[in-house]
Each structure stands twice: as C-alpha cells, then as structure tokens.
Protein backbone atom coordinates (compact mmCIF):
# COMPACT_ATOMS: atom_id res chain seq x y z
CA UNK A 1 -210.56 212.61 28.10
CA UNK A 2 -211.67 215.77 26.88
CA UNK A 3 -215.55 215.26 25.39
CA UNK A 4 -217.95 217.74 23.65
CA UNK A 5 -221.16 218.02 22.45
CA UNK A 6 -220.46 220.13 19.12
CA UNK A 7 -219.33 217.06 17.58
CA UNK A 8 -222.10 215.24 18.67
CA UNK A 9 -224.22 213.43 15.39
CA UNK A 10 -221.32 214.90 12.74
CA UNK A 11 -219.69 211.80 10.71
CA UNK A 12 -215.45 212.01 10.71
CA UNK A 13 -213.13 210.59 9.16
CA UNK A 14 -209.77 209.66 11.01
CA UNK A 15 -206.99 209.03 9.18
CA UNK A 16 -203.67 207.76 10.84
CA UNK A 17 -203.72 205.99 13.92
CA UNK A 18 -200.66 206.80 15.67
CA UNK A 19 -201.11 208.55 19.33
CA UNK A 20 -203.36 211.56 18.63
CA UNK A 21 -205.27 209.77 15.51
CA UNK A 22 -206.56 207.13 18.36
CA UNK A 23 -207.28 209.83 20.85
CA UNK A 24 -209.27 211.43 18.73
CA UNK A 25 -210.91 208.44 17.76
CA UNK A 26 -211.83 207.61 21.06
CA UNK A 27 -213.09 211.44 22.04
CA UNK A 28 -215.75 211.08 19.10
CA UNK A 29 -217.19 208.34 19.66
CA UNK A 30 -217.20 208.89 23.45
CA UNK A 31 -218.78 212.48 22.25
CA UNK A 32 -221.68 210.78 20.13
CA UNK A 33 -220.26 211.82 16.80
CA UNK A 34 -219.84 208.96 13.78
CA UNK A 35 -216.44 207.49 13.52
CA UNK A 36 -214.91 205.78 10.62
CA UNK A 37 -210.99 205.79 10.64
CA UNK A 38 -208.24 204.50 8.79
CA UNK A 39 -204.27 203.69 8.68
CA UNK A 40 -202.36 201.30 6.22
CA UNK A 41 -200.95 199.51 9.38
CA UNK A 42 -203.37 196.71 10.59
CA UNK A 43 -202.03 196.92 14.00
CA UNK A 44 -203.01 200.36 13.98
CA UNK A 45 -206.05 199.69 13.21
CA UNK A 46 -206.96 196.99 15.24
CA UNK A 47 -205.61 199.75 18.48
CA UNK A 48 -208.58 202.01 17.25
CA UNK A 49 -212.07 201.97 19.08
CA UNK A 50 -214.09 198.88 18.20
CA UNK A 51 -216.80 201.36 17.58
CA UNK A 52 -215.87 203.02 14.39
CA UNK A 53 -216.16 202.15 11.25
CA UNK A 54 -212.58 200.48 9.23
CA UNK A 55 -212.83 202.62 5.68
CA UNK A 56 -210.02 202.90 3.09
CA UNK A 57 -210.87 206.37 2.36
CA UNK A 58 -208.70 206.50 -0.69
CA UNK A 59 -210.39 203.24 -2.24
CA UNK A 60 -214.11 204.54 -0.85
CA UNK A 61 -213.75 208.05 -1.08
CA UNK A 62 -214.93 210.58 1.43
CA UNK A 63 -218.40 211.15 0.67
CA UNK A 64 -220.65 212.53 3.68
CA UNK A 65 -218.22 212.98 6.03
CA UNK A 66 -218.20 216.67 7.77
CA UNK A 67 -214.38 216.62 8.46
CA UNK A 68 -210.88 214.56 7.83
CA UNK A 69 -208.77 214.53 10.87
CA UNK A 70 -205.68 213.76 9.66
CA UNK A 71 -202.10 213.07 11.47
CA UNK A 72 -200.05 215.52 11.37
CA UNK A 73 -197.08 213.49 9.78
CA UNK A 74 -199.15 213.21 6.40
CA UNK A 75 -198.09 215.04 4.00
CA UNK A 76 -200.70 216.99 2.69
CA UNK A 77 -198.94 218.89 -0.17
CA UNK A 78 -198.14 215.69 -1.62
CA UNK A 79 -200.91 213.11 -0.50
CA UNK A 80 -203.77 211.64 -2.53
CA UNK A 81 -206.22 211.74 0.82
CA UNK A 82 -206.05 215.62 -0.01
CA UNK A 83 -207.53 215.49 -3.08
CA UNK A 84 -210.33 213.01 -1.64
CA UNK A 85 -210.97 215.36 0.85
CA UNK A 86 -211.44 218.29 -1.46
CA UNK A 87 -213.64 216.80 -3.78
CA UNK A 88 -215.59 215.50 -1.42
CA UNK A 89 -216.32 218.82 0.70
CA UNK A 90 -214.95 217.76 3.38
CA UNK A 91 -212.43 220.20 5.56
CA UNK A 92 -208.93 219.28 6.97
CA UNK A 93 -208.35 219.32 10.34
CA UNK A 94 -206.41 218.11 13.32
CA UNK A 95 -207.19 217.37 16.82
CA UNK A 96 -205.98 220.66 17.97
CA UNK A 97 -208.47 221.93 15.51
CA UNK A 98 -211.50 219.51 17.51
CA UNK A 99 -209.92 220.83 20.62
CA UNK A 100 -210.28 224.41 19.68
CA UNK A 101 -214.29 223.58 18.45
CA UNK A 102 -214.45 221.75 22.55
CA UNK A 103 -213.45 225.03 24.15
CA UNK A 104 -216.92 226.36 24.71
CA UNK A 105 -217.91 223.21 26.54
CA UNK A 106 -214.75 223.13 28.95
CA UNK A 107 -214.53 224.70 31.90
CA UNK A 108 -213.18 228.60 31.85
CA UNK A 109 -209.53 228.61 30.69
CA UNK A 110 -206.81 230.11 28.57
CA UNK A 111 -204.65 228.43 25.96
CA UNK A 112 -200.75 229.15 25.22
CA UNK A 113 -199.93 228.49 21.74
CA UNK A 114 -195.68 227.82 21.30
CA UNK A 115 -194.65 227.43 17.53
CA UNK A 116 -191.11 227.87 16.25
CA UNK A 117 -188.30 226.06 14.45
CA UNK A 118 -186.50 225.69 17.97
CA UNK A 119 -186.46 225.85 20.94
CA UNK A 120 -191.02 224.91 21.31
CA UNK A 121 -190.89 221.90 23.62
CA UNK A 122 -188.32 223.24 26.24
CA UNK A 123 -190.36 226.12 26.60
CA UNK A 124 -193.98 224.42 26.13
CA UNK A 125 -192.63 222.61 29.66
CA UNK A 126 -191.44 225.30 30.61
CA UNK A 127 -194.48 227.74 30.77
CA UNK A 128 -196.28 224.54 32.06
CA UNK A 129 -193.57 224.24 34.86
CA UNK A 130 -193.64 227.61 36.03
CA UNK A 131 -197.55 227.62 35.87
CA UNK A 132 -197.69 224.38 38.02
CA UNK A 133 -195.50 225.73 40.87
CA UNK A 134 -197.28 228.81 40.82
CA UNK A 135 -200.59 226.66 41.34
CA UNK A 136 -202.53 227.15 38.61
CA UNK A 137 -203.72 223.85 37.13
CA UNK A 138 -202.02 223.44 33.53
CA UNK A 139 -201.64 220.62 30.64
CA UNK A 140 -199.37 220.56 27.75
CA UNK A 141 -200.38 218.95 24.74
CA UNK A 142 -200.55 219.28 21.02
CA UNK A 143 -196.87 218.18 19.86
CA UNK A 144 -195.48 217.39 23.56
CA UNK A 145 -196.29 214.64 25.67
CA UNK A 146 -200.43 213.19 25.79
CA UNK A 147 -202.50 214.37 22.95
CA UNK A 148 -204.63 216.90 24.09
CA UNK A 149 -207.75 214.64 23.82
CA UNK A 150 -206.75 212.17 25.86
CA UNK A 151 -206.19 214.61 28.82
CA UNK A 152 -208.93 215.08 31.40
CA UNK A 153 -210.30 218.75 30.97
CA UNK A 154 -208.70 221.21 33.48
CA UNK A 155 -210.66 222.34 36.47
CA UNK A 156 -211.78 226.50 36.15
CA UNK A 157 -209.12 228.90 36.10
CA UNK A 158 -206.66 226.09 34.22
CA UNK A 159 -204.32 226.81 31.60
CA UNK A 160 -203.27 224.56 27.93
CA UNK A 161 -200.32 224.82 27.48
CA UNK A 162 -199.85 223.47 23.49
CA UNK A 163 -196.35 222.75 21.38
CA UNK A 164 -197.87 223.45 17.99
CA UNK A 165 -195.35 222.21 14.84
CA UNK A 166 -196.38 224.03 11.72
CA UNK A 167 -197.94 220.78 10.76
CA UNK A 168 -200.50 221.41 13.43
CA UNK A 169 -201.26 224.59 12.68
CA UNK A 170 -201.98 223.94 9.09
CA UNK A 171 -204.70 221.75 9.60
CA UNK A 172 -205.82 224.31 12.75
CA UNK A 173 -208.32 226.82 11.98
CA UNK A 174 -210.03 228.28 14.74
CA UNK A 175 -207.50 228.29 17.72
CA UNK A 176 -207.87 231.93 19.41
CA UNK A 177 -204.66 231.12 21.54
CA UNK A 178 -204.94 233.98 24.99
CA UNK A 179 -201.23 233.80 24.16
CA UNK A 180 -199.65 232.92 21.10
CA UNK A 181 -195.57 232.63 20.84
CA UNK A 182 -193.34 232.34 17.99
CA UNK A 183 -189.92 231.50 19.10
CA UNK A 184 -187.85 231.55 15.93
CA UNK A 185 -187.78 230.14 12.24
CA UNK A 186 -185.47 228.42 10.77
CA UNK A 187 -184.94 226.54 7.45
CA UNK A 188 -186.55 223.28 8.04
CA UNK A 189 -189.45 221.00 6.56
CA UNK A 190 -188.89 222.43 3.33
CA UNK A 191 -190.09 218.99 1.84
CA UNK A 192 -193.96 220.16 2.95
CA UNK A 193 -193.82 223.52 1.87
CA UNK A 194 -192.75 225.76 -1.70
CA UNK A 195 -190.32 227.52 -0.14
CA UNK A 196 -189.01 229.14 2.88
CA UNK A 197 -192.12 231.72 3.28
CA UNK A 198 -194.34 229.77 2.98
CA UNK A 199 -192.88 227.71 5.90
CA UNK A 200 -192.44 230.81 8.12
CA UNK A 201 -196.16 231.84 6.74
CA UNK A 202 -197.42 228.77 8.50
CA UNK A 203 -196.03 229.32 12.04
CA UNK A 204 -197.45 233.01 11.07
CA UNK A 205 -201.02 231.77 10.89
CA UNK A 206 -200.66 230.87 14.92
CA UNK A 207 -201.00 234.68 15.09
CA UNK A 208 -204.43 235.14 12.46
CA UNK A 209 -206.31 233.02 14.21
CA UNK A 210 -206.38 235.12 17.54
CA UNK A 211 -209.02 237.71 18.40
CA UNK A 212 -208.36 241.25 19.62
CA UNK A 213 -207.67 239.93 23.37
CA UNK A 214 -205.02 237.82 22.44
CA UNK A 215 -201.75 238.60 23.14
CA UNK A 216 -198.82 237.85 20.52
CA UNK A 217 -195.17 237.46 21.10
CA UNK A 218 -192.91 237.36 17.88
CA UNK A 219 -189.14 235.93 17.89
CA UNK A 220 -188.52 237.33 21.68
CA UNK A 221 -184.88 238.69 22.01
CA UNK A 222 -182.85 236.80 24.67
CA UNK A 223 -179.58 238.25 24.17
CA UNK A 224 -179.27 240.11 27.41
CA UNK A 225 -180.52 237.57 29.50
CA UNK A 226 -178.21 235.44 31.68
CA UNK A 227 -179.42 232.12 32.44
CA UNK A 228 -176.40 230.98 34.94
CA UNK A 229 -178.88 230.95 38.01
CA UNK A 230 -181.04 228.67 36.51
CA UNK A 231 -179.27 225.00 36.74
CA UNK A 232 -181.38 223.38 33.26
CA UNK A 233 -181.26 226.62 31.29
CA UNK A 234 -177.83 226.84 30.60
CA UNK A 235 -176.42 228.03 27.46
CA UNK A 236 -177.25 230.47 25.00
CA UNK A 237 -180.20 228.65 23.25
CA UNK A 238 -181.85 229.02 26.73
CA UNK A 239 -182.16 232.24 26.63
CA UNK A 240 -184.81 232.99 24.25
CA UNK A 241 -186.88 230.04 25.62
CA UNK A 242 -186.82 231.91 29.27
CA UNK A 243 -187.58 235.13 28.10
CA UNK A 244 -190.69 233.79 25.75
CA UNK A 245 -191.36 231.49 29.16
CA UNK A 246 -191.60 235.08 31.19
CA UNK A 247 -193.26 237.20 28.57
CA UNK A 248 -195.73 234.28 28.51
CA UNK A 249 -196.11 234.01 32.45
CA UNK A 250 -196.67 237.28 32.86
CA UNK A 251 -199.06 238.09 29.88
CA UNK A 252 -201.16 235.23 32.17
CA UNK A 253 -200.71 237.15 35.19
CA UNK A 254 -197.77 235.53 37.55
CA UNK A 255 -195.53 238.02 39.77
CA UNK A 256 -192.20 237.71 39.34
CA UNK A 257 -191.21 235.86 42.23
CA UNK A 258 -193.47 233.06 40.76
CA UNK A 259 -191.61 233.33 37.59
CA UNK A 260 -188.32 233.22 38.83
CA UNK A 261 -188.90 230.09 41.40
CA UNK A 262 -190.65 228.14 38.18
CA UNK A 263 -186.97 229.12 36.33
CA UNK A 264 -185.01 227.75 39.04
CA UNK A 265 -186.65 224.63 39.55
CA UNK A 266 -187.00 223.63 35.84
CA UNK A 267 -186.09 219.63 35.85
CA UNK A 268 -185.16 220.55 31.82
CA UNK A 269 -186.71 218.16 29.07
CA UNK A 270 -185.73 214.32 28.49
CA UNK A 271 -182.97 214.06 25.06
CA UNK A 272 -182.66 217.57 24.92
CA UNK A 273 -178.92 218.55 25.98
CA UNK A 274 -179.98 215.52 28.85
CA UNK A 275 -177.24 214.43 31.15
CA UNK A 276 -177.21 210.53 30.70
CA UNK A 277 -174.13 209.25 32.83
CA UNK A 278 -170.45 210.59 33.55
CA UNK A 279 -168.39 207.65 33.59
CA UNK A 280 -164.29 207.75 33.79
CA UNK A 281 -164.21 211.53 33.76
CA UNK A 282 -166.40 211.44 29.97
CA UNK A 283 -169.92 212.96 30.09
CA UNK A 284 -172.71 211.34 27.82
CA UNK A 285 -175.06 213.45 26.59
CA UNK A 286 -178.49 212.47 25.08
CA UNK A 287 -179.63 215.86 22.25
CA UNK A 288 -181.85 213.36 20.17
CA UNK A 289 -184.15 216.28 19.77
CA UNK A 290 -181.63 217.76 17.94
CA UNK A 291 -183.22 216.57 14.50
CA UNK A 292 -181.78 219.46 12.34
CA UNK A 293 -178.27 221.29 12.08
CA UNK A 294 -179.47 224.42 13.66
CA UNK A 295 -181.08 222.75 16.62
CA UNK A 296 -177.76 221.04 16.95
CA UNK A 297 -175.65 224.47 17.27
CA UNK A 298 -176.84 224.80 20.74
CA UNK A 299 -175.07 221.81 21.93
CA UNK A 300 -171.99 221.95 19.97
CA UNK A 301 -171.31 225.31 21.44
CA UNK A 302 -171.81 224.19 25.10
CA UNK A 303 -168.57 221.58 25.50
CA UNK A 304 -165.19 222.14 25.12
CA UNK A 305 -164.25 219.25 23.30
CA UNK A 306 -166.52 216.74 21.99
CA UNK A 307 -166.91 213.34 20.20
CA UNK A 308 -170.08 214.04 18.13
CA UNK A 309 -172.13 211.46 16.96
CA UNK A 310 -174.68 212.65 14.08
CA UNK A 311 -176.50 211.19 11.29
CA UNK A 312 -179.89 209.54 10.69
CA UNK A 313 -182.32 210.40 8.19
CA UNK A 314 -180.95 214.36 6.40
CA UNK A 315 -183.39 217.40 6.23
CA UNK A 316 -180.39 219.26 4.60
CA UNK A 317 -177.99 219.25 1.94
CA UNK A 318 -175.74 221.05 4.02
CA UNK A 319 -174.07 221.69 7.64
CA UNK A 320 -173.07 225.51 7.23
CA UNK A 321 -174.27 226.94 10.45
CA UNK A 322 -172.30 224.57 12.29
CA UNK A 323 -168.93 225.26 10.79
CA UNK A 324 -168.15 227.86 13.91
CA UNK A 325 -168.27 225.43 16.37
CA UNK A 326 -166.34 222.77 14.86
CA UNK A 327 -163.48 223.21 16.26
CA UNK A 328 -164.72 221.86 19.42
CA UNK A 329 -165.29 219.22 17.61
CA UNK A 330 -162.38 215.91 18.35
CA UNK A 331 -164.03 213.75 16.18
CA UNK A 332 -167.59 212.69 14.43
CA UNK A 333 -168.90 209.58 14.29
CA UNK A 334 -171.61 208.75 11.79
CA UNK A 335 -174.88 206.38 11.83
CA UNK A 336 -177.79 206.03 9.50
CA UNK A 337 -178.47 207.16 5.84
CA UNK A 338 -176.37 210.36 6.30
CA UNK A 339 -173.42 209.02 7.04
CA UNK A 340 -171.90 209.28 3.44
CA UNK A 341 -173.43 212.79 3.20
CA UNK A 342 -172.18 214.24 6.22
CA UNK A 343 -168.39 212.57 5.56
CA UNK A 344 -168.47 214.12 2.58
CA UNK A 345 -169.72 217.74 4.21
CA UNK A 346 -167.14 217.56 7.36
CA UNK A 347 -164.69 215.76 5.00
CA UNK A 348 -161.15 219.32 5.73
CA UNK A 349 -162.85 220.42 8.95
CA UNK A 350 -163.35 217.00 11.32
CA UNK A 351 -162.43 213.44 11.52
CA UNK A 352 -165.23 211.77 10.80
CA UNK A 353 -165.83 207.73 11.18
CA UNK A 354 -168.57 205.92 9.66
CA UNK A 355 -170.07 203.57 12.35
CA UNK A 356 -173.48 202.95 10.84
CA UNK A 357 -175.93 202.12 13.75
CA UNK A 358 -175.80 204.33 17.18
CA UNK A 359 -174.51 201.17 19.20
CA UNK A 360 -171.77 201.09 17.27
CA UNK A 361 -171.03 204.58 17.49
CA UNK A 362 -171.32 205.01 21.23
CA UNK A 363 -168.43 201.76 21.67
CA UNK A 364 -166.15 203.87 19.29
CA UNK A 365 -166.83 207.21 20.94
CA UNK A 366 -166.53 205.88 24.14
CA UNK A 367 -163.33 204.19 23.74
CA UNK A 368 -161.53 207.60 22.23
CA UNK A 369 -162.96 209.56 24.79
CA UNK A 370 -160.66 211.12 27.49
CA UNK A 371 -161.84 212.75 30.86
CA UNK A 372 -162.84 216.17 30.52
CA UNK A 373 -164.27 215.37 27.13
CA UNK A 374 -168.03 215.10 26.23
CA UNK A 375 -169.72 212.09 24.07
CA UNK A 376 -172.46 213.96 22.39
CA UNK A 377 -175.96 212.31 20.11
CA UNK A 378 -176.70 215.40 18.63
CA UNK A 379 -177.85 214.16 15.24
CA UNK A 380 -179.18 217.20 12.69
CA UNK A 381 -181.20 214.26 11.05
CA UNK A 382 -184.96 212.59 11.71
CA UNK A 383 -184.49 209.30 13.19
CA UNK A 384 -186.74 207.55 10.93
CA UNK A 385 -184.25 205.52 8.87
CA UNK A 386 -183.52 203.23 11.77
CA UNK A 387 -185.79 204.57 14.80
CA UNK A 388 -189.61 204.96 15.40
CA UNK A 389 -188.47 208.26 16.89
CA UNK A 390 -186.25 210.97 18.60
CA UNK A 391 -187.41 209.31 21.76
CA UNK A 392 -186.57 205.35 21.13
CA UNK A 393 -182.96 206.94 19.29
CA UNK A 394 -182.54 208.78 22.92
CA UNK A 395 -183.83 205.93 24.65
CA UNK A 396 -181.38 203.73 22.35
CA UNK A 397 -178.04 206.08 23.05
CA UNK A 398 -178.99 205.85 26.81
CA UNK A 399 -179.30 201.94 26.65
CA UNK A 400 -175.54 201.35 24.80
CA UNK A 401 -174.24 204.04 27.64
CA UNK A 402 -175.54 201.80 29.83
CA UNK A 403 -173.90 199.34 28.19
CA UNK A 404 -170.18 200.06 28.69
C-alpha cells in the first residue's frame, strides 16, 4: 500500500466506499491522517477501516475537514456533497489526486497519464506490458485494475502507469504526468458535463497540470500503421492505441526492439473484443467494454457477419456512427432498458429481437448462428440497469456461453 507522510495529522473526508474509496481509506489512516468516511450502503460501510470515523456528511456537514475524497462515479455537477464541500472550504479530490501529493515520498519514478474517450485501458496495459518485458518495474492504476493506493510503491527507476477517465481528472489537481496521452474524444458522459467542450476540456486539463519536462501526446494518428504482426492488436481501433503505446515507450526511453517484442506479446485486455469460445464453427465474443456506440464501431467492423447483442443502460439518443457497419450485421438482439430504444433506432436497417436479459439473448443468438458467423456482446450502453458492471455483464455473457 502506498503510504505518505504529507497527509499525516490532516482530517478527510471519504465519501463512497466502493474499491478506491476503501483504499484510500485504508492509506490514511495507515499514513496517520484523520479518517471519517461515508457511503449510503451499510455494507459499504461496514468494509471500511474500523478506524475511521462513520459521518453522514450531508446530514453533519463538512466542517474542519482539509479535503473530500470523493468516488469518481459521483456526480459532482449535480450532487448536494458539492455544495457541502464548498461551503465548508474544503477541496475536491480523488485518490489519484492523494497519489500525486505521495510522489515526493516514493521512491524515484515517472508517471504515464492515458485519458481518452477510447481506446485508454487497452493501451494503459499496454504501455504497462511493453514496460514489464522490457524490465522496468511498472503498475497500472487509476481507472484499470487495483487502485493505485492499494499497490505497494514501485522499487527506483519504476514506472505508473494510470487509466485516468475524465472523472478522475476533475477531481485531480496536481498530477505532473512525465507523459501525458490523450487518445481521442468522443461524445460521451454528456450527463456530467454542459456540453461537448467542456467534456473534451476535461481530458484537456491532463495536459495543464504538467511542468515544462513533461512530455504531451495529443490524439496520435494511427492510420498508417499496420497492426497484422501483432496477434491482440488487430483491427483498425488498434492502431492508434500502438502508436500512443510507442510514442509513450519511447518518450520513457525503450529501443525499438523492446517496443516491438512488448507489441507482439500483448495477451490483449479481458471483455474487450475477448475471444470466449468457438463452438460448432460460431465464435463468441465478449466487447462488454464496449459501453458506448463509438467504442462499439471497432468490433462491428472486425466480423463478417454477426449476431449482435446490445443494450443495457443508453448514453445516447442515437446509433449514427454505426450505420456503416450494419450491414454486417445478421441480426440484433436486445437486453436491458434500451431495448425499446434501440428497436426503434435499427427498426429499416437490422432485425432486431427483444430478449430482455443477456441469458436470454445468448440462447437466441446462439441457436441462429451458423459457422463462419460471430455472436458478438458489444453493448453501446452502461451495464448498470441489470449488472454491477462491464466486468460481471462480461463475466455473465461468458457464463451462458458456457452454458450451451
């Protein structure tokens, strides 16, 4: 767990208990600071350390804290605890943001910061790969994997490797990232933000917070890159996420041939574009990352013919940028509060069915398919109407393939 003595005898206020809301948590107390923490769930709370203090901040207030670390997935536009915090004094932060105040204690290092709309976690493990097989000790954290503060601090030399959503970033404020990466950006989250600059703005600030050393890489162009050598980077989509992965290996001072062995051994990342089973000549593909129509493009364009199954909780009104590929498309079937949405958006260009939950979907998909053709979860929706996550819907598709 990563400790520190600048937040030593400061009071905090932790609100949200899921993963990084606990770690955090656990790093202050462990680090001598004063804890009190929150989260509406009681089993949440009862996870937290039994040495800080259980406070309804919005019923108490926050008087006398120093600093709100707050989960990410609050939303801060819209939330009351805002307005507690602000009247109190007290800043906003995240854990990145206690991580970035640690730095000075840790061991040398550098720190990667990856934001965009797409494309941040393949290449967050993918910088990470490449660094490991080069040898050079390296984490990622942030929105990918452990939270940060949970990890054990890397040994001199080591390299953090952090996913940062634009959630992260906003309640971030002093990360001077060595080398800070902005894939791409995208309509998306537009519930959190007035508009679409201010979204792209956000992932921006990544870039403000760096000092004169830093190096920054903007929307890298991977159009002349082919990634057929490279057995989990296939596809288009791949192709920015390799260059960004090079331009970032090399701004941290791999050769080439270090580079290009990390590229070829890639493993690739669990429910994105992930090969789940090939059974009767039909391939099952788990894209549960795939939480918003453009994510989902990638996919769509990477099979010949496909039974698509899509739907969950909708970011969009609308499926535009998919229309090009639809005609791979043999048939949609549709789960979760979207369903009636998306039939009515693919209603002229696909045959949709309406099979409510995922199980349901994957017997009915599975029992058109023919060999040669691809079942695909590739949503273009959160997963929060009937899942905890991408990860338990992925985990969930994989099960019911199992299944059959």
């Amino acid at each position: 767990m990563i400790l520190s003595k600048a937040w030593q005898g400061r009071r905090y206020a932790v609100y949200g208990l899921a993963r990084s809301g606990l770690a955090s948590v656990e790093a202050l107390v462990r680090s001598g600071a004063k804890v009190a923490c929150w989260d509406d769930r009681q089993e949440a709370r009862n996870q937290a350390s039994p040495f800080a203090e259980r406070v309804d901040f919005l019923e108490h207030g926050l008087a006398g804290f120093d600093s709100l670390v707050v989960s990410p997935g609050v939303p801060l536009n819209r939330h009351p605890i805002r307005m507690a915090a602000e009247e109190a004094g007290c800043d906003i932060i995240g854990d990145v943001e206690l991580f970035a105040r640690a730095r000075a204690g840790l061991p040398e290092h550098a720190v990667v910061g990856i934001t965009g709309t797409n494309g941040k976690s393949t290449t967050t493990a993918l910088v990470t790969h490449i660094l490991k097989q080069a040898g050079v000790p390296a984490s990622m954290g942030g929105n990918i994997g452990i939270p940060i503060l949970a990890q054990d601090p890397l040994p001199e030399g080591g390299v953090y490797v952090l996913e940062l959503s634009s959630y992260q970033i906003d309640i971030t404020q002093t990360l001077d990232c060595d080398v800070a990466l902005l894939l791409n950006v995208t309509p998306d989250h537009l519930d959190r933000y007035d508009g679409f600059d201010a979204y792209r703005a956000s992932k921006e600030r990544l870039f403000s917070m760096q000092g004169e050393k830093g190096i920054a890489i903007r929307e890298p162009d991977g159009s002349g890159i082919d990634t057929s050598r490279w057995p989990a980077l296939q596809g288009a989509h791949n192709a920015q996420n390799a260059v960004a992965a090079i331009l970032a290996a090399s701004a941290l001072g791999l050769s080439r041939e270090q580079i290009e062995q990390g590229l070829a051994t890639f493993p690739g990342l669990p429910h994105r574009m992930e090969r789940v089973a090939e059974k009767d000549g039909v391939l099952f593909v788990n894209d549960s990352k795939a939480t918003n129509p453009a994510s989902v493009s990638p996919a769509l364009s990477a099979y010949d013919r496909i039974r698509w199954i899509a739907g969950g909780q909708a970011k969009s009104e609308d499926l535009d940028e998919l229309l090009p590929h639809l005609g791979r498309v043999a048939k949609a079937y549709l789960i979760g509060e979207a369903a009636p949405l998306f039939s009515r958006l693919l209603d002229g260009h696909v045959e949709t069915m309406v099979a409510g939950t995922l199980a349901e979907a994957v017997k009915a998909a599975a029992a058109d398919a023919k060999a040669g053709e691809t079942v695909l979860l590739s949503p273009a929706c959160a997963s929060f109407d009937q899942f905890r996550d991408f990860e338990a819907r992925g985990d969930a598709f994989r099960a019911a393939v199992e299944a059959l």
